[in-house]
Protein backbone atom coordinates (compact mmCIF):
# COMPACT_ATOMS: atom_id res chain seq x y z
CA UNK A 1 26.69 164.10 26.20
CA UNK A 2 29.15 163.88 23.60
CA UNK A 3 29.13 160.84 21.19
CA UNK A 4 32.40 159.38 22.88
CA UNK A 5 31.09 159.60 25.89
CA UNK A 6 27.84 157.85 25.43
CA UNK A 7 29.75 155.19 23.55
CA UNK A 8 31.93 154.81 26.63
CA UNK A 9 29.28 154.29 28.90
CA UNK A 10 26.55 152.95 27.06
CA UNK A 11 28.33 150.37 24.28
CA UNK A 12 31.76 150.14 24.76
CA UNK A 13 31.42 147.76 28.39
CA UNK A 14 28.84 145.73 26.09
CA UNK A 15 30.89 145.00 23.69
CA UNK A 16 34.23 144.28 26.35
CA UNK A 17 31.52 141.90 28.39
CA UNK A 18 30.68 140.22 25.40
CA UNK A 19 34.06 139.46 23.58
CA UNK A 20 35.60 138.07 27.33
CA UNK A 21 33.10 135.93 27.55
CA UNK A 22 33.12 133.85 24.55
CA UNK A 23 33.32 130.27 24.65
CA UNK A 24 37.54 129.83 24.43
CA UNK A 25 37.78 132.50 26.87
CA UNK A 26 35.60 131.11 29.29
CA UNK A 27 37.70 127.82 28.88
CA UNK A 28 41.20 129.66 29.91
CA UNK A 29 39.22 131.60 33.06
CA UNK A 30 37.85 127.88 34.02
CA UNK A 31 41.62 126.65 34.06
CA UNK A 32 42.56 129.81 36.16
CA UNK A 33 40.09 131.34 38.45
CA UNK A 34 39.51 128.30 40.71
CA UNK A 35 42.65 128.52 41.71
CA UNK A 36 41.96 131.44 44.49
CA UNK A 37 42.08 131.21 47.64
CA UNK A 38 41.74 132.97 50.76
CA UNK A 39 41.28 136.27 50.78
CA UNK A 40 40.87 137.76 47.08
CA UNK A 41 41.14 140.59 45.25
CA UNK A 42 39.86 140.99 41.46
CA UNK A 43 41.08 143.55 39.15
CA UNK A 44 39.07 144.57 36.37
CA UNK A 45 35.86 142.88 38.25
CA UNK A 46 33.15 144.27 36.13
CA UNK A 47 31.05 142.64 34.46
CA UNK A 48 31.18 139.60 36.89
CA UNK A 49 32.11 137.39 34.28
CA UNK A 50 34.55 135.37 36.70
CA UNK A 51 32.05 134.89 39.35
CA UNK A 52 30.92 131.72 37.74
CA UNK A 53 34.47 129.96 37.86
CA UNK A 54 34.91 131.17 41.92
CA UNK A 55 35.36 128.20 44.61
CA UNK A 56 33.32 129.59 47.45
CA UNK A 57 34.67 127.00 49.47
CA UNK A 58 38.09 128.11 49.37
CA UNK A 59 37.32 131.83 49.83
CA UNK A 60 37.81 133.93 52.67
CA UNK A 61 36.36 137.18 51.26
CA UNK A 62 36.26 138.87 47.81
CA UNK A 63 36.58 142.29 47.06
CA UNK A 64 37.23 144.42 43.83
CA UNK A 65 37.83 147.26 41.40
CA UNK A 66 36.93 148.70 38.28
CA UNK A 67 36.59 152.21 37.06
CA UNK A 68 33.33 151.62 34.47
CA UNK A 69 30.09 151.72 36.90
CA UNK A 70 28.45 150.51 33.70
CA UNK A 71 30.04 147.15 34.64
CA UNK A 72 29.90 147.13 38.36
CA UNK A 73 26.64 147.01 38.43
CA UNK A 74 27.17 143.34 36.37
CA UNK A 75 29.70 142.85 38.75
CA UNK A 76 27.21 143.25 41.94
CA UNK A 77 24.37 141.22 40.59
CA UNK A 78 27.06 138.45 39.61
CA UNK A 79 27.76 138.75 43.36
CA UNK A 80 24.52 138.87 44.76
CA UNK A 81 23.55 135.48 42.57
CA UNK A 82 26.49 134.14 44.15
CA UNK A 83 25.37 134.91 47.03
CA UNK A 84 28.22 136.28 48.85
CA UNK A 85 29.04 139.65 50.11
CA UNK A 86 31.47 141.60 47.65
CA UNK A 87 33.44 144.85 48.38
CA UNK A 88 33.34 146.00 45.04
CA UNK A 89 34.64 149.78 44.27
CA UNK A 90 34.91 151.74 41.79
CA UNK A 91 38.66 152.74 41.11
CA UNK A 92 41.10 152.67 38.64
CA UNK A 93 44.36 149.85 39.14
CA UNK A 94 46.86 152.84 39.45
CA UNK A 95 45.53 153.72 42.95
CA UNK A 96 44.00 150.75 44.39
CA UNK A 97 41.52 151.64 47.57
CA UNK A 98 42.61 148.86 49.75
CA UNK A 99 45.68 148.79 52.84
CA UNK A 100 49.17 146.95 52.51
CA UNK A 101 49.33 143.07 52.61
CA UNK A 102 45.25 142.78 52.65
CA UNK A 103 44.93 139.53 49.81
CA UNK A 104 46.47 136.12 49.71
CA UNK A 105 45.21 136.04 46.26
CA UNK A 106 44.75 138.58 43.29
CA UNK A 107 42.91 137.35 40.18
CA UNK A 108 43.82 139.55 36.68
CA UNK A 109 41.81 138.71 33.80
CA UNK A 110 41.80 140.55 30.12
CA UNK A 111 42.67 143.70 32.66
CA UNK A 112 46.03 144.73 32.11
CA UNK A 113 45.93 145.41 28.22
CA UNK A 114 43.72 148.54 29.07
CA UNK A 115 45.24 150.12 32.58
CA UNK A 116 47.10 153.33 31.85
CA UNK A 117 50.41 152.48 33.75
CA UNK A 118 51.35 148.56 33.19
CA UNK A 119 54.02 149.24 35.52
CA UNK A 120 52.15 151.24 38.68
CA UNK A 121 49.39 148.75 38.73
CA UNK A 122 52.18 145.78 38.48
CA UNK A 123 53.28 147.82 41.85
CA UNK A 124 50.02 147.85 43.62
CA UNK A 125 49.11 144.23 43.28
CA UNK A 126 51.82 143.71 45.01
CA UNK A 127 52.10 146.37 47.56
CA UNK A 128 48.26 144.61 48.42
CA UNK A 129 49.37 141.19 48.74
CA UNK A 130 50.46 139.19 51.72
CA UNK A 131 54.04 138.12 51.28
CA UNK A 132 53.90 134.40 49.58
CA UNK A 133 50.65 135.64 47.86
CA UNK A 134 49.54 134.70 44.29
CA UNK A 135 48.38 136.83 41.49
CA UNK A 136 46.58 134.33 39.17
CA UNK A 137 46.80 135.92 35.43
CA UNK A 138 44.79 135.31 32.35
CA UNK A 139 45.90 138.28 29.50
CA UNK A 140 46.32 138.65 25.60
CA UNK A 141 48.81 140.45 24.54
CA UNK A 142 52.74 140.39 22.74
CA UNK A 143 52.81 137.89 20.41
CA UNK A 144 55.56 135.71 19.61
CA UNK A 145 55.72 135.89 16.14
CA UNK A 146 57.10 139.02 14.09
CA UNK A 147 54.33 138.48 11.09
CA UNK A 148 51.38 139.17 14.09
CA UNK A 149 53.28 141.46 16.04
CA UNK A 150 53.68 143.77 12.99
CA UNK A 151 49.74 143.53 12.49
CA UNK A 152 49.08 144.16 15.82
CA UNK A 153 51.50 147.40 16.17
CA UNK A 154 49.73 148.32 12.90
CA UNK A 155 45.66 148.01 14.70
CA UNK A 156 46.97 148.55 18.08
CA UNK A 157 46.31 152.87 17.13
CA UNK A 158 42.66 152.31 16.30
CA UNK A 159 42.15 148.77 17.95
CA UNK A 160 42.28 150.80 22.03
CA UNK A 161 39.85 153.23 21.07
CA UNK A 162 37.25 151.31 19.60
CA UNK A 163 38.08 148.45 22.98
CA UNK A 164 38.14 151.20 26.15
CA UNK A 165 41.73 151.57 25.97
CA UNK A 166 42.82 147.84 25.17
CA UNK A 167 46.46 147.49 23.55
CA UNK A 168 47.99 144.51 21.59
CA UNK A 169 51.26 144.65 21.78
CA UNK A 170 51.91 144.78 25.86
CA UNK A 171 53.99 141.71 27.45
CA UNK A 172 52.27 139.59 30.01
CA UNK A 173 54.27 137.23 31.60
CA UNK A 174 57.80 138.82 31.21
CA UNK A 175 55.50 142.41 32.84
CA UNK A 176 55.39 140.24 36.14
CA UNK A 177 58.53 139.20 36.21
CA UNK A 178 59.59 142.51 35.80
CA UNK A 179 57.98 143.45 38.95
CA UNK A 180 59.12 141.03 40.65
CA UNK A 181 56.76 138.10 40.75
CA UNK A 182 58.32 134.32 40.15
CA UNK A 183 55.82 133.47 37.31
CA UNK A 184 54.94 129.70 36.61
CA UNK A 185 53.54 129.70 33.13
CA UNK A 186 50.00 127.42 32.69
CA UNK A 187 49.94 127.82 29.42
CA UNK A 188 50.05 130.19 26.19
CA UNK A 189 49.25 130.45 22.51
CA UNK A 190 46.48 131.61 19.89
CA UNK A 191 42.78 131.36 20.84
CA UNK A 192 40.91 129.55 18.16
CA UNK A 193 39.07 131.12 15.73
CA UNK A 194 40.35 134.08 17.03
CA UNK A 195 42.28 136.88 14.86
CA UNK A 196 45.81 136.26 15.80
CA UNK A 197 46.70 139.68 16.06
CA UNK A 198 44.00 139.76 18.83
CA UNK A 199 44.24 135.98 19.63
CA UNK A 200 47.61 135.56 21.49
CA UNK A 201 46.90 134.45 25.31
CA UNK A 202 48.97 133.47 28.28
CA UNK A 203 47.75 132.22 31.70
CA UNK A 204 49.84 131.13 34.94
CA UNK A 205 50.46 132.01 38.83
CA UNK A 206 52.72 135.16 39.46
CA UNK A 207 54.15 134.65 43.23
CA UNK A 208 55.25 137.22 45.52
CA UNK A 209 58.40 137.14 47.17
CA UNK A 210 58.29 136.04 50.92
């Protein structure tokens, strides 16, 4: 086993479960992830991290995806604690493993900075939702101001392969509205005590068209 490998599987999903679940993160998925409903689909689900912030109540089922098994396996226990049954897979966001119009809800948290084609998984969230359905974001990413965005496009190189592929510089809410979600913003703007080239965040409910 190579020494990026090992890294990959043995410290990298450490390090990504640890910094997503600091204490200003875990505020914005508190203000986001209670929102589902109905039948829901997580992308990026490993680690569990989200499970905590679920209404069981107001879910239908739950099912998800991520491509690290080093995570899954957080992702099942966080599941099992729950104490609900999970369909959790092990895929990658390009190619989701699930049929046309299956979710009224998709949750996507700290996920889409790291997927290999913005665009294509953009696509098949919404190929997977119900017409009307709801993609509930939570993402850093593009920030607003030129001094951070030139730091960021500056770390960005080095910054995705030290953070399993993570960039700094990708749009959030303009990506979903460029695949043709109406997005309501929640909110947006620097996590505390965060680096701002790191820090930016936005949060809000892309919709599907009916």
């Amino acid at each position: 086993m190579g020494l990026k490998t090992w890294y990959e599987a043995n410290i990298m999903p450490r390090m990504i479960t640890c910094a997503c679940s600091q204490g200003q993160v875990m505020k914005r998925r508190a203000a986001v992830v209670p929102l589902a409903r109905g039948d829901v689909f997580e992308l990026g689900c490993g680690g569990g991290i989200n499970h905590a912030f679920y209404d069981p109540s107001a879910i239908t089922s739950y099912a998800g995806i991520d491509p690290h098994e080093g995570l899954l396996d957080g992702a099942r226990a966080a599941a099992q604690e729950k104490g609900w049954t999970a369909d959790l897979r092990a895929a990658r966001g390009e190619a989701i493993p699930f049929a046309d119009r299956s979710f009224d809800c998709v949750v996507c948290t700290f996920t889409l900075c790291s997927v290999d084609d913005p665009g294509q998984v953009l696509a098949e969230l919404s190929r997977i939702l119900k017409p009307g359905g709801q993609a509930l974001f939570l993402e850093h990413g593009r920030a607003p101001d030129r001094g951070v965005r030139g730091w960021q496009e500056r770390i960005e190189p080095v910054w995705k392969h030290l953070a399993g592929g993570c960039h700094l510089t990708r749009p959030i809410g303009a990506a979903w509205q460029a695949a043709g979600f109406a997005v309501e913003t929640l909110g947006e703007g620097y996590t505390p005590k965060a680096p701002r080239f790191a820090g930016w965040m936005e949060w809000g409910v892309a919709r599907k068209p009916l």
